[in-house]
Protein backbone atom coordinates (compact mmCIF):
# COMPACT_ATOMS: atom_id res chain seq x y z
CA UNK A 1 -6.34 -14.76 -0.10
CA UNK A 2 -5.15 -16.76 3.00
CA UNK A 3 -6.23 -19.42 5.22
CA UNK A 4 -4.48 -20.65 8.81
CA UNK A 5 -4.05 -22.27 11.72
CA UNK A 6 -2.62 -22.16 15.45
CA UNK A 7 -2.25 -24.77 17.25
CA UNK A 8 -0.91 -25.82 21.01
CA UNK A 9 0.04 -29.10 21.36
CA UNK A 10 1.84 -29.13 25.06
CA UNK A 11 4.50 -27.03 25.28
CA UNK A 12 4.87 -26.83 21.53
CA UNK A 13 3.27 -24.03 18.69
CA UNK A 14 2.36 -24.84 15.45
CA UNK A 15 1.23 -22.56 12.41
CA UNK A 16 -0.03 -23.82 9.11
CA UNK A 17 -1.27 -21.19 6.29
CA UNK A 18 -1.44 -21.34 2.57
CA UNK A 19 -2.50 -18.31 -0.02
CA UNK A 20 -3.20 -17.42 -3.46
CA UNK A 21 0.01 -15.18 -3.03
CA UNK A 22 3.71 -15.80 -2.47
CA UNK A 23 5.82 -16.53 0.04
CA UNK A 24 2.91 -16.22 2.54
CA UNK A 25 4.40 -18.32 5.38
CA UNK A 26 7.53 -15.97 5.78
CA UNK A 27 5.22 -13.04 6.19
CA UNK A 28 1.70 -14.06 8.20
CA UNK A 29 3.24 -17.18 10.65
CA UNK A 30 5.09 -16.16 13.78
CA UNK A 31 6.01 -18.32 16.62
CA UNK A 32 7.44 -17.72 19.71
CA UNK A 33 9.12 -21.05 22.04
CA UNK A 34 7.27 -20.79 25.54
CA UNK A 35 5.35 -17.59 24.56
CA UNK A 36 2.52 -18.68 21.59
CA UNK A 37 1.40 -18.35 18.01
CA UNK A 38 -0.11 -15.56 15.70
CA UNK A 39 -0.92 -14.85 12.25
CA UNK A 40 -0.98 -11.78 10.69
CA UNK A 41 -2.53 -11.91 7.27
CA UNK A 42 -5.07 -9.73 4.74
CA UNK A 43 -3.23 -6.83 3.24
CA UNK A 44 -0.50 -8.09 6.06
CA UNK A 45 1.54 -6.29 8.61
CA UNK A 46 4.59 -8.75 9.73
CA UNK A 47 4.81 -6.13 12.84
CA UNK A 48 1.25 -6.99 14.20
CA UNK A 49 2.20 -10.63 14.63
CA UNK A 50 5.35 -10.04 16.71
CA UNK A 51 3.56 -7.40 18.36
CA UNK A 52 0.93 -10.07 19.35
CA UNK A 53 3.88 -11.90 20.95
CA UNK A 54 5.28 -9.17 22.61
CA UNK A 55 2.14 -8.73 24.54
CA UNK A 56 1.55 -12.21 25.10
CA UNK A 57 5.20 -12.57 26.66
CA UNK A 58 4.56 -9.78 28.71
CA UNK A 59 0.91 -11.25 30.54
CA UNK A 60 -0.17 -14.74 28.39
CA UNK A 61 -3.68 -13.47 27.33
CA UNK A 62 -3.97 -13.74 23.83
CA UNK A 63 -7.94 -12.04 24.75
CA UNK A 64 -6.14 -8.67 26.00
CA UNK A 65 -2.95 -9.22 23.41
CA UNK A 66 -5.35 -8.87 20.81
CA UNK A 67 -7.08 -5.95 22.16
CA UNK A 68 -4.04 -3.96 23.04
CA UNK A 69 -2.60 -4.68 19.25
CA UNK A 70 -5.81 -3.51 17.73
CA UNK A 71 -6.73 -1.11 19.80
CA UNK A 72 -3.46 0.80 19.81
CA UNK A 73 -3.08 4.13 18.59
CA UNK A 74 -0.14 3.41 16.43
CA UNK A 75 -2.39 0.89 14.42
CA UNK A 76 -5.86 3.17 14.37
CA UNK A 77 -5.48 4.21 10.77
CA UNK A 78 -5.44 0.14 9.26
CA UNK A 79 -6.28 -1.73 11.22
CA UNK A 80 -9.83 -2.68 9.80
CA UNK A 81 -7.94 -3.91 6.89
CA UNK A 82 -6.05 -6.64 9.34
CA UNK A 83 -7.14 -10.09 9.87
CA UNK A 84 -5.44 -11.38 13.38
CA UNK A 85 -5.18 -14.25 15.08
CA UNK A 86 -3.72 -15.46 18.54
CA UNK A 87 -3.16 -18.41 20.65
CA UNK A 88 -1.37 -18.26 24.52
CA UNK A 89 0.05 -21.21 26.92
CA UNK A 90 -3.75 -21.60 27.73
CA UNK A 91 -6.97 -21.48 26.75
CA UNK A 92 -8.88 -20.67 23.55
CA UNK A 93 -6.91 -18.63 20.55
CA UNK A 94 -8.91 -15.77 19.56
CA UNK A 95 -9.31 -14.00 16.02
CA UNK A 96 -9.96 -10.67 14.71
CA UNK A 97 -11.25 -9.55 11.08
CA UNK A 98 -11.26 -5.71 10.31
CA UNK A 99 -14.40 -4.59 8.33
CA UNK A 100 -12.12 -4.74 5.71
CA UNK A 101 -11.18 -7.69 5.12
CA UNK A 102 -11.25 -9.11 1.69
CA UNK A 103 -14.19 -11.41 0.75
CA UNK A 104 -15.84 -14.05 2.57
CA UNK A 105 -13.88 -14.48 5.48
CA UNK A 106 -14.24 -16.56 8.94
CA UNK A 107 -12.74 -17.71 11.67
CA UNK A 108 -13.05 -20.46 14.49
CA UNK A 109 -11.90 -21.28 17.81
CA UNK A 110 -11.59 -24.16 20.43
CA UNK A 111 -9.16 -24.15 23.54
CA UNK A 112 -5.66 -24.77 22.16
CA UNK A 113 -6.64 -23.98 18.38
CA UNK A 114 -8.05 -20.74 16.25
CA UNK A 115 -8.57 -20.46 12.18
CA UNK A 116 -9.20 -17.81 9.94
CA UNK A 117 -9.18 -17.05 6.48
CA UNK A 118 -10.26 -14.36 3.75
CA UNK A 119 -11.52 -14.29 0.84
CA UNK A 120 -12.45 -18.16 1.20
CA UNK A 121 -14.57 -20.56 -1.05
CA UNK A 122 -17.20 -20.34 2.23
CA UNK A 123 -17.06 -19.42 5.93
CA UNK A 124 -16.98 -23.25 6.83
CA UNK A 125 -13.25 -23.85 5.35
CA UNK A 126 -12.29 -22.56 9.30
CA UNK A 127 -13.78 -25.28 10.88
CA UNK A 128 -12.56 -27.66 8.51
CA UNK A 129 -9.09 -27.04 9.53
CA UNK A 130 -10.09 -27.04 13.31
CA UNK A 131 -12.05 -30.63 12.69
CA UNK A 132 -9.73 -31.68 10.76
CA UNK A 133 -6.10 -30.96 13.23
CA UNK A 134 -7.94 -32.72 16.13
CA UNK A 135 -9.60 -35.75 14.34
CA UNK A 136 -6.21 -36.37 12.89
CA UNK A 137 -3.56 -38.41 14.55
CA UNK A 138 0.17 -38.74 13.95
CA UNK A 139 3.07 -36.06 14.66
CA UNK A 140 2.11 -32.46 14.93
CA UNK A 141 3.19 -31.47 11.69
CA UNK A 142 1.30 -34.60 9.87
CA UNK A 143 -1.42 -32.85 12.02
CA UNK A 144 -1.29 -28.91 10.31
CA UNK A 145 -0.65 -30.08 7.18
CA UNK A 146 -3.88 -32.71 7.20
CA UNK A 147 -5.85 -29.44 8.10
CA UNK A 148 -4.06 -27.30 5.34
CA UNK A 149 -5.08 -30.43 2.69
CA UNK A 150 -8.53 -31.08 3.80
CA UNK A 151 -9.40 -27.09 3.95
CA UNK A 152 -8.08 -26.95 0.59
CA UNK A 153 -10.24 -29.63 -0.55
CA UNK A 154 -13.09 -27.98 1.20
CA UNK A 155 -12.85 -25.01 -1.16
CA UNK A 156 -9.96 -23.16 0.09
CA UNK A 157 -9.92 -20.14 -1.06
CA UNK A 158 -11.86 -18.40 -3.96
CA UNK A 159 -8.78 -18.57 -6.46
CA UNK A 160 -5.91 -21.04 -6.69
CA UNK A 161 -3.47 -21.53 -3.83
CA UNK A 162 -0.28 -20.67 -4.97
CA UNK A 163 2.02 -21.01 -1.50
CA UNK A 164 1.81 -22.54 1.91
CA UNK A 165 4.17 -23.34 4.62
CA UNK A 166 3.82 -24.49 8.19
CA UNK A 167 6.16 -24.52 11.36
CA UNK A 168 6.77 -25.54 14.87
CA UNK A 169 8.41 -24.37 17.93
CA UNK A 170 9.25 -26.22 21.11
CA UNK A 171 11.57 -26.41 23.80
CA UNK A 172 14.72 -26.02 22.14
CA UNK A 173 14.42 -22.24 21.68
CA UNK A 174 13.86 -22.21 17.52
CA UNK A 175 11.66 -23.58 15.10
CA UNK A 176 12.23 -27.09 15.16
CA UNK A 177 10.27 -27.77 11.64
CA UNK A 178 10.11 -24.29 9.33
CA UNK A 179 8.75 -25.56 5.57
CA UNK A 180 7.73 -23.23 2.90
CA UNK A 181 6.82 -23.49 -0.48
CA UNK A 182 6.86 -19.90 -1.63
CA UNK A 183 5.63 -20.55 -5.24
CA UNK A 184 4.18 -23.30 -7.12
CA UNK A 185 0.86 -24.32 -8.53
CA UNK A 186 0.42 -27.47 -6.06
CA UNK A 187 2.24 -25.75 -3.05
CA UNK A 188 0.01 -28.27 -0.03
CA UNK A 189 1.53 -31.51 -2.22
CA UNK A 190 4.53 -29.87 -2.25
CA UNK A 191 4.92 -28.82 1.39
CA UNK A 192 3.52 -32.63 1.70
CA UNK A 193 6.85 -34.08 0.39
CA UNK A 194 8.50 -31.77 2.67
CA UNK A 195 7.26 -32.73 5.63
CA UNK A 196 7.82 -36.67 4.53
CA UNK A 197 11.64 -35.63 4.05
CA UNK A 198 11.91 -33.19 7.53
CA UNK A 199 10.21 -35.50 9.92
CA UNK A 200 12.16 -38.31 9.94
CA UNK A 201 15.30 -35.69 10.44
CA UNK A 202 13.95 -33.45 13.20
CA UNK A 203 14.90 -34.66 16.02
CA UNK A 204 18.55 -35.80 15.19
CA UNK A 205 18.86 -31.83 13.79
CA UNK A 206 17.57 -30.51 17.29
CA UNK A 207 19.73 -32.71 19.45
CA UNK A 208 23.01 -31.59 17.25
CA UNK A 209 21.78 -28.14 17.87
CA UNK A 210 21.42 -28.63 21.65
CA UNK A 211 24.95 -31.01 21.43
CA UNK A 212 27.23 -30.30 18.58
CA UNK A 213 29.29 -33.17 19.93
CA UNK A 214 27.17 -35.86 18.78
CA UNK A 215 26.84 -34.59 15.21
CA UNK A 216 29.10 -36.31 12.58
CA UNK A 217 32.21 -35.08 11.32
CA UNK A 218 32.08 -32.25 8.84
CA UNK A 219 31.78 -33.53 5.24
CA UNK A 220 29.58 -36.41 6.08
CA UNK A 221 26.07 -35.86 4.37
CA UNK A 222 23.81 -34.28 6.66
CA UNK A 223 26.04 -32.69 8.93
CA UNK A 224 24.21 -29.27 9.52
């Protein structure tokens, strides 16, 4: 029911994932500034994606993070119902699908990047999003969210998409772009007009963050 994406681009983490269900980007996509990126999705457990960032802030091998999250006792009972995936401050990202997992499902990696998905139109709609994120240019979030379309168009998933979201993280210790449609019947287009409202805003929102002297006064429009 879900397809994603993790991506590295320097020091900054980016997630992208869309489903058939609702409100999927609050409960597969977790980011972590300086640590990585994971996705917990397929009959989801929010707790194995933090977990996956707990380990990889404790040694930065998403390899080992995802062996110690599967392989631990606590998890033994479900976790071949669990589709995981990882990405550190290096290297490749790295999936795992439990024999579980619902339909035809795949994943795909390349250093910097990993995919997955379940219950997909065909185990190629992976390396869509992977060829499409690095044969796209333009800002890291017109990046994810060409991946999301063109995987979509690829066949997506086996029934309609119904929510999709993607985020960022850099340097200024929070997500600097967090967009989520959580139910509609074109979510992608949606997110879409999302990200053509957010990007031009970003950066003015993270320097108020970091300096809340060089926001506007309170009352003017825009002065979060």
């Amino acid at each position: 029911m879900t397809f994603s994406l993790l991506v590295r681009d320097g020091g900054r983490f980016g997630v992208a994932v869309s489903s058939s269900s609702p409100a999927v980007a609050a409960r597969c996509a977790h980011l972590r500034p300086g640590v990585g990126a994971a996705a917990s999705q397929n009959i989801t457990d929010p707790t194995l994606g933090t977990g996956l960032l707990d380990r990889l802030a404790e040694h930065n091998d998403a390899r080992r993070a995802l062996s110690e999250v599967t392989g631990a006792d606590g998890n033994a009972r479900t976790i071949g119902y669990r589709q995981l995936t990882v990405l550190g401050r290096s290297g490749p990202g790295h999936a795992f699908s439990g024999p579980h997992t619902l339909g035809t499902h795949a994943s795909a990696a390349a250093d910097g990047a990993v995919a997955a998905g379940n219950l997909l139109a065909g185990v190629h709609v992976p390396d869509v999003l992977l060829d499409t994120y690095f044969t796209t240019g333009g800002e890291l979030e017109e990046r994810l969210l060409a991946a999301l379309r063109a995987a979509l168009a690829a066949g997506g998933e086996e029934g309609p998409v119904r929510s999709a979201g993607l985020a960022v993280v850099a340097d200024a210790g929070w997500r600097v772009t967090d967009l989520r449609v959580d139910w509609a019947d074109d979510p992608v287009e949606r997110l879409a007009a999302l990200v053509d409202v957010w990007l031009p805003q970003r950066d003015d929102y993270v320097r108020r963050g970091l300096d809340p002297a060089s926001a506007p006064s309170y009352g003017v429009p825009g002065d979060l």
